[in-house]
N, C-alpha and C. Protein backbone atom coordinates (compact mmCIF):
# COMPACT_ATOMS: atom_id res chain seq x y z
N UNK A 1 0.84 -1.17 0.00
CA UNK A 1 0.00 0.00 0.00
C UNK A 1 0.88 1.23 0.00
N UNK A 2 0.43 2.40 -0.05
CA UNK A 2 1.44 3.54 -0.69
C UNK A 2 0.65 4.46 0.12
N UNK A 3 1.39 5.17 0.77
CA UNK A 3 0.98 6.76 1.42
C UNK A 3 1.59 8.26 0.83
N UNK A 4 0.81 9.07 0.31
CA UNK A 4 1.65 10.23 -0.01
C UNK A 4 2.19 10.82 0.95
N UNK A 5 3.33 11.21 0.83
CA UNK A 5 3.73 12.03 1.68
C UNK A 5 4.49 13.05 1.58
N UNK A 6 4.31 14.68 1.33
CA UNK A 6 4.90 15.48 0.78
C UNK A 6 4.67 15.86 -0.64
N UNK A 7 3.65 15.23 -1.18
CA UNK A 7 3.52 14.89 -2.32
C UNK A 7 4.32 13.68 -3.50
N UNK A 8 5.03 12.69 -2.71
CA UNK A 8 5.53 11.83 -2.83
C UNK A 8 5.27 10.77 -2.60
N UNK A 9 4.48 9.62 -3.47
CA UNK A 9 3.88 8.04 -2.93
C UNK A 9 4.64 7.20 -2.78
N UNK A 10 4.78 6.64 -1.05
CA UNK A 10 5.52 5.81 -0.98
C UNK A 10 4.99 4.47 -0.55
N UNK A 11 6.11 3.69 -0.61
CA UNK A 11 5.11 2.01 -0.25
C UNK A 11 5.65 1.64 1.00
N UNK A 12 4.57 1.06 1.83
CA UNK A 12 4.31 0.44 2.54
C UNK A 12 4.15 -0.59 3.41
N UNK A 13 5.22 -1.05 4.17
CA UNK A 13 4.65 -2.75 4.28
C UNK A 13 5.28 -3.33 5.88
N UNK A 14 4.23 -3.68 6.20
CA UNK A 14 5.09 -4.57 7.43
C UNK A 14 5.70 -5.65 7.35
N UNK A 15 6.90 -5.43 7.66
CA UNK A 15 7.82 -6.99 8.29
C UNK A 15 7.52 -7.29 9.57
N UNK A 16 8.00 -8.86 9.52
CA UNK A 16 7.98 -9.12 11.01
C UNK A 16 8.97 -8.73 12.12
N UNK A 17 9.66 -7.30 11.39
CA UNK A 17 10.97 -7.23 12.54
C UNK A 17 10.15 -5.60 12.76
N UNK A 18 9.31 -5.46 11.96
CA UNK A 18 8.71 -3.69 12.13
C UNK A 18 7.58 -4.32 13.25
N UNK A 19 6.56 -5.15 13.16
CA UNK A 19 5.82 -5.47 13.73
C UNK A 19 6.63 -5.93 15.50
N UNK A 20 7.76 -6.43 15.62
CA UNK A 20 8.26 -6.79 17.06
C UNK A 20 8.81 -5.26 17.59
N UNK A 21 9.09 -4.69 16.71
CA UNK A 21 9.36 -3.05 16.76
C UNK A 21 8.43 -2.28 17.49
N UNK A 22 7.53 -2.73 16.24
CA UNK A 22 6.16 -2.10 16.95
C UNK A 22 5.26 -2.11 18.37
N UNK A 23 5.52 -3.46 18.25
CA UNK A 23 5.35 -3.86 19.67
C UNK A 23 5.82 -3.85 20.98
N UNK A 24 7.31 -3.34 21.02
CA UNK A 24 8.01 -2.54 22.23
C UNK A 24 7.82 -1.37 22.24
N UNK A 25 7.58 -0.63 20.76
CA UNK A 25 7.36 0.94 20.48
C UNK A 25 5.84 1.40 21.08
N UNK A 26 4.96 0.37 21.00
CA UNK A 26 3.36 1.09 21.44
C UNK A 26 3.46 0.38 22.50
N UNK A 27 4.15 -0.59 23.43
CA UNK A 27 4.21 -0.78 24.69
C UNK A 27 2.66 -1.70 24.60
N UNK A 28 2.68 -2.12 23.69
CA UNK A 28 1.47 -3.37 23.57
C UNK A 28 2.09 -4.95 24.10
N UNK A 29 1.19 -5.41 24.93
CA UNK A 29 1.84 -7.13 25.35
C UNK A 29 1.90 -7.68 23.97
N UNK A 30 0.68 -7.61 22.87
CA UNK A 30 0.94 -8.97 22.13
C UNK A 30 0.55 -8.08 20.81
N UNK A 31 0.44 -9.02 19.68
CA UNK A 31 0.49 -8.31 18.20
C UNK A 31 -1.10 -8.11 18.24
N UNK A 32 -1.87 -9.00 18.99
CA UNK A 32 -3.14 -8.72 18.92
C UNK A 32 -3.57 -7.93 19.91
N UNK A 33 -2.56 -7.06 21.30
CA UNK A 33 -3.40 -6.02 21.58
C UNK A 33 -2.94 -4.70 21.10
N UNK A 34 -2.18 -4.87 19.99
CA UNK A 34 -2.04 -3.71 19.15
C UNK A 34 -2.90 -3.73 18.20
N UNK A 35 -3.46 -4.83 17.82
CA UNK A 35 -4.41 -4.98 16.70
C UNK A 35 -6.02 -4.25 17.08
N UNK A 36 -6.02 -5.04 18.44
CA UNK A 36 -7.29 -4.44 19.53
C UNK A 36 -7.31 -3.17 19.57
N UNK A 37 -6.27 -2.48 19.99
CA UNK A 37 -6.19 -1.02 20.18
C UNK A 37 -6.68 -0.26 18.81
N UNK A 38 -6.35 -0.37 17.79
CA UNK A 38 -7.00 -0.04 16.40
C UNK A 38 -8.23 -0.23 16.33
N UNK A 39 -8.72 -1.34 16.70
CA UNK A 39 -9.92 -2.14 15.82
C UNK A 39 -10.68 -1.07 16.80
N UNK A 40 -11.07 -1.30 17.93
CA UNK A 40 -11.78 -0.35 19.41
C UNK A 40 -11.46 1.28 19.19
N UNK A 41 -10.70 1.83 18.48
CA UNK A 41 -10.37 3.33 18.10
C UNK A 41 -9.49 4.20 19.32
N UNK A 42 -8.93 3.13 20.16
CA UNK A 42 -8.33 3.38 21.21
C UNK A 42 -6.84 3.56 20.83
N UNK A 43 -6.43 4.33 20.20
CA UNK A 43 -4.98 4.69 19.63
C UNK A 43 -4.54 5.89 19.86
N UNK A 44 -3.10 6.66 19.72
CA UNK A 44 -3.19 7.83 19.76
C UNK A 44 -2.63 8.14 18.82
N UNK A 45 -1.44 9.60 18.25
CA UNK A 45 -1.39 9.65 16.99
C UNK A 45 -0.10 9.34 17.39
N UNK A 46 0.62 9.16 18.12
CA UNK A 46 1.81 8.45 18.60
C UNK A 46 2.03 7.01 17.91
N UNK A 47 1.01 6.51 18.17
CA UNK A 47 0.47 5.10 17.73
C UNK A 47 0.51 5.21 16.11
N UNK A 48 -0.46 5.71 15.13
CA UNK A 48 -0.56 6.33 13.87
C UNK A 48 1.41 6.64 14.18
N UNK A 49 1.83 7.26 14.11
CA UNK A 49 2.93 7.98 13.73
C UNK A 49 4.42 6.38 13.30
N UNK A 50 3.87 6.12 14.44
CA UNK A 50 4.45 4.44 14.92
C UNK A 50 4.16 3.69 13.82
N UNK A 51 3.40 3.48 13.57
CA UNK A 51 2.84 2.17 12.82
C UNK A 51 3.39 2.68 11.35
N UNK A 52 2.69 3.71 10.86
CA UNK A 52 3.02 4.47 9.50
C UNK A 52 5.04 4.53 9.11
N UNK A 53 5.50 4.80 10.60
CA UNK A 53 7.19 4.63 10.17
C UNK A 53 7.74 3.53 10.08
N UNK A 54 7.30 2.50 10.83
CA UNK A 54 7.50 0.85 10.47
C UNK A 54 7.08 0.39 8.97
N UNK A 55 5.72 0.96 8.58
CA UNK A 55 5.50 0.44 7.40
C UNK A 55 6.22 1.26 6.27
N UNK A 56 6.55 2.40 6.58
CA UNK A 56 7.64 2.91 5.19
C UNK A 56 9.27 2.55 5.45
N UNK A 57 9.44 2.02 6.76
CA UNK A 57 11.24 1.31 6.85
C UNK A 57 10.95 0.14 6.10
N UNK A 58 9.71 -0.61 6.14
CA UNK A 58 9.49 -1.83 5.54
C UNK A 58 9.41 -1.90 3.93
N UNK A 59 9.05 -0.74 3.88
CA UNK A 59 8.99 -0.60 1.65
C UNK A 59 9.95 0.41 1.70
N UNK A 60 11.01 0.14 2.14
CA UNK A 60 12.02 0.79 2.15
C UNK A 60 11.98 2.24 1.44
N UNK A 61 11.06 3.15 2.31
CA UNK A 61 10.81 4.72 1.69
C UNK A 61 12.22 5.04 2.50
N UNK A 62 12.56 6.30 2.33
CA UNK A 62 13.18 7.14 2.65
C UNK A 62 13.28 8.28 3.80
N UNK A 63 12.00 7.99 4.32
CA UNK A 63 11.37 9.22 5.22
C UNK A 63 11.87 8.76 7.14
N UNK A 64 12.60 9.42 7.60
CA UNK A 64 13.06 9.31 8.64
C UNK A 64 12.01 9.63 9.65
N UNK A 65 12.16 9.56 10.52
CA UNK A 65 11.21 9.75 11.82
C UNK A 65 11.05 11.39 12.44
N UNK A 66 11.89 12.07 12.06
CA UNK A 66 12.11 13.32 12.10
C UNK A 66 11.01 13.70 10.89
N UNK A 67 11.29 13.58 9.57
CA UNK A 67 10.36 14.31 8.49
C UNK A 67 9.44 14.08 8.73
N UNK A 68 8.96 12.20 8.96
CA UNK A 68 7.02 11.75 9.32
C UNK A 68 6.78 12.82 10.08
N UNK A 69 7.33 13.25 11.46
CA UNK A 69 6.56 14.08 12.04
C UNK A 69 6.47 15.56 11.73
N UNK A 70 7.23 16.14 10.72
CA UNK A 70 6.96 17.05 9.97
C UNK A 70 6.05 17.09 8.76
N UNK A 71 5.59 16.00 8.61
CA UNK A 71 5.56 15.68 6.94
C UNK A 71 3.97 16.22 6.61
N UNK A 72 3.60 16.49 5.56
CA UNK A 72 2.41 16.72 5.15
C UNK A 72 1.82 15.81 4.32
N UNK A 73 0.67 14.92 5.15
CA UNK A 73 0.41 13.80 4.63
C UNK A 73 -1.24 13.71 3.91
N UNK A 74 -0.70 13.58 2.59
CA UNK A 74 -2.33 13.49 1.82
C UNK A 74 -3.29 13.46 2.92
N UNK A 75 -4.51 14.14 2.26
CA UNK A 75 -5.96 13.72 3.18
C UNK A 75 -5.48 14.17 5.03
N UNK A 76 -4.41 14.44 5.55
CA UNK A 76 -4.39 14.70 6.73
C UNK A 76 -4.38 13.86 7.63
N UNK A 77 -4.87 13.91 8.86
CA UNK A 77 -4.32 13.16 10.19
C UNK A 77 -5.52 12.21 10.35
N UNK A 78 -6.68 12.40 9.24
CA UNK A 78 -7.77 11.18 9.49
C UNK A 78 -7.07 9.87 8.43
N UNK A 79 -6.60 10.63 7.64
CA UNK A 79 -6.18 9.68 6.16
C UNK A 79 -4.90 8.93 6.76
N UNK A 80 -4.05 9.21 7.59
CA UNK A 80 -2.79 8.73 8.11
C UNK A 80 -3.51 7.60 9.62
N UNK A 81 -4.23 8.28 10.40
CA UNK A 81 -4.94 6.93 10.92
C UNK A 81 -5.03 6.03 10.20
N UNK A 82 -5.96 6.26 9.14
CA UNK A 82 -6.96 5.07 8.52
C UNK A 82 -5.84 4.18 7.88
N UNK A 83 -4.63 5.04 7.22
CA UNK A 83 -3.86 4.33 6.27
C UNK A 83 -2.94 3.29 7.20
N UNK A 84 -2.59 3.64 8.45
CA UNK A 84 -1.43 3.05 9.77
C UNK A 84 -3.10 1.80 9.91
N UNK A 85 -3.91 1.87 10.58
CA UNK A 85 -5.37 0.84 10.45
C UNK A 85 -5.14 -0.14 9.31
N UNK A 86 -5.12 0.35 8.15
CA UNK A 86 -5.46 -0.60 7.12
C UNK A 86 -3.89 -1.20 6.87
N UNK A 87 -2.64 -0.52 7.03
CA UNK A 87 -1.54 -1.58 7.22
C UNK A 87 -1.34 -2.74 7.86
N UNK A 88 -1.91 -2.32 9.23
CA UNK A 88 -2.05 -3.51 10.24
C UNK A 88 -2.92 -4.40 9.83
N UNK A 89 -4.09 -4.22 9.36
CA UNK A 89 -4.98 -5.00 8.85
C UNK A 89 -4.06 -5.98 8.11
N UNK A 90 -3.65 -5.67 7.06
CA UNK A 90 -3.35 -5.85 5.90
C UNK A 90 -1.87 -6.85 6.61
N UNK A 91 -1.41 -6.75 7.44
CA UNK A 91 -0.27 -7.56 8.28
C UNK A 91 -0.98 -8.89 8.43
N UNK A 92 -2.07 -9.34 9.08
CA UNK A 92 -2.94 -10.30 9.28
C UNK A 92 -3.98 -10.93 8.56
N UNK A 93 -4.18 -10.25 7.66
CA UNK A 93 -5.15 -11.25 6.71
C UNK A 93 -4.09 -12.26 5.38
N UNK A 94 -4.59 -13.07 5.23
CA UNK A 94 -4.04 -14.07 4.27
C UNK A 94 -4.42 -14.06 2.65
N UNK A 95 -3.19 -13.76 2.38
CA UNK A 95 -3.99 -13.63 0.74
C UNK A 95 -4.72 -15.05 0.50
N UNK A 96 -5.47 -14.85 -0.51
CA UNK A 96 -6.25 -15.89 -1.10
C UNK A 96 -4.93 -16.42 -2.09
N UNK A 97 -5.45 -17.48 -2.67
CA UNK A 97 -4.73 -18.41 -3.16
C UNK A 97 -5.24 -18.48 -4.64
């Protein structure tokens, strides 16, 4: 999946070393109460900010942790939730075959 950012689309993706990342970074016990915390709308933008920089180290973008939090991201701070949401999603479902 691809997020603009700056006016620049980048891709997206979780590994399983962004996801164990992730999981000391949001101070979540397990992959599923980080999953919980999304699904329930119980996140903060800390969380969003988190998730969104794991998934662009993972599609190897360019954007450091310093710029994300400068960055001007298409659609805004609802579109950067939804997009950090639908990564995680997208971590756990199984492609079809």
């Amino acid at each position: 999946m691809a997020l603009v950012i700056d006016g620049e689309s980048c891709v997206m993706r979780l590994t399983l070393g962004a996801l164990a990342e992730l999981e000391a970074g949001m101070a979540a016990d397990s992959l599923m109460a980080m999953v919980e915390r999304f699904e329930s709308s119980n996140f903060t933008s800390r969380d969003v900010l988190a998730l969104l920089g794991a998934g662009l180290r993972g599609g190897k973008c360019g954007v450091s942790e310093d710029a994300l939090y400068h960055a001007e991201i298409a659609g805004g701070p609802i579109a950067a939730a939804r997009a950090a949401a639908e990564l995680l999603a997208r971590a756990f479902t199984v492609p079809e075959a």
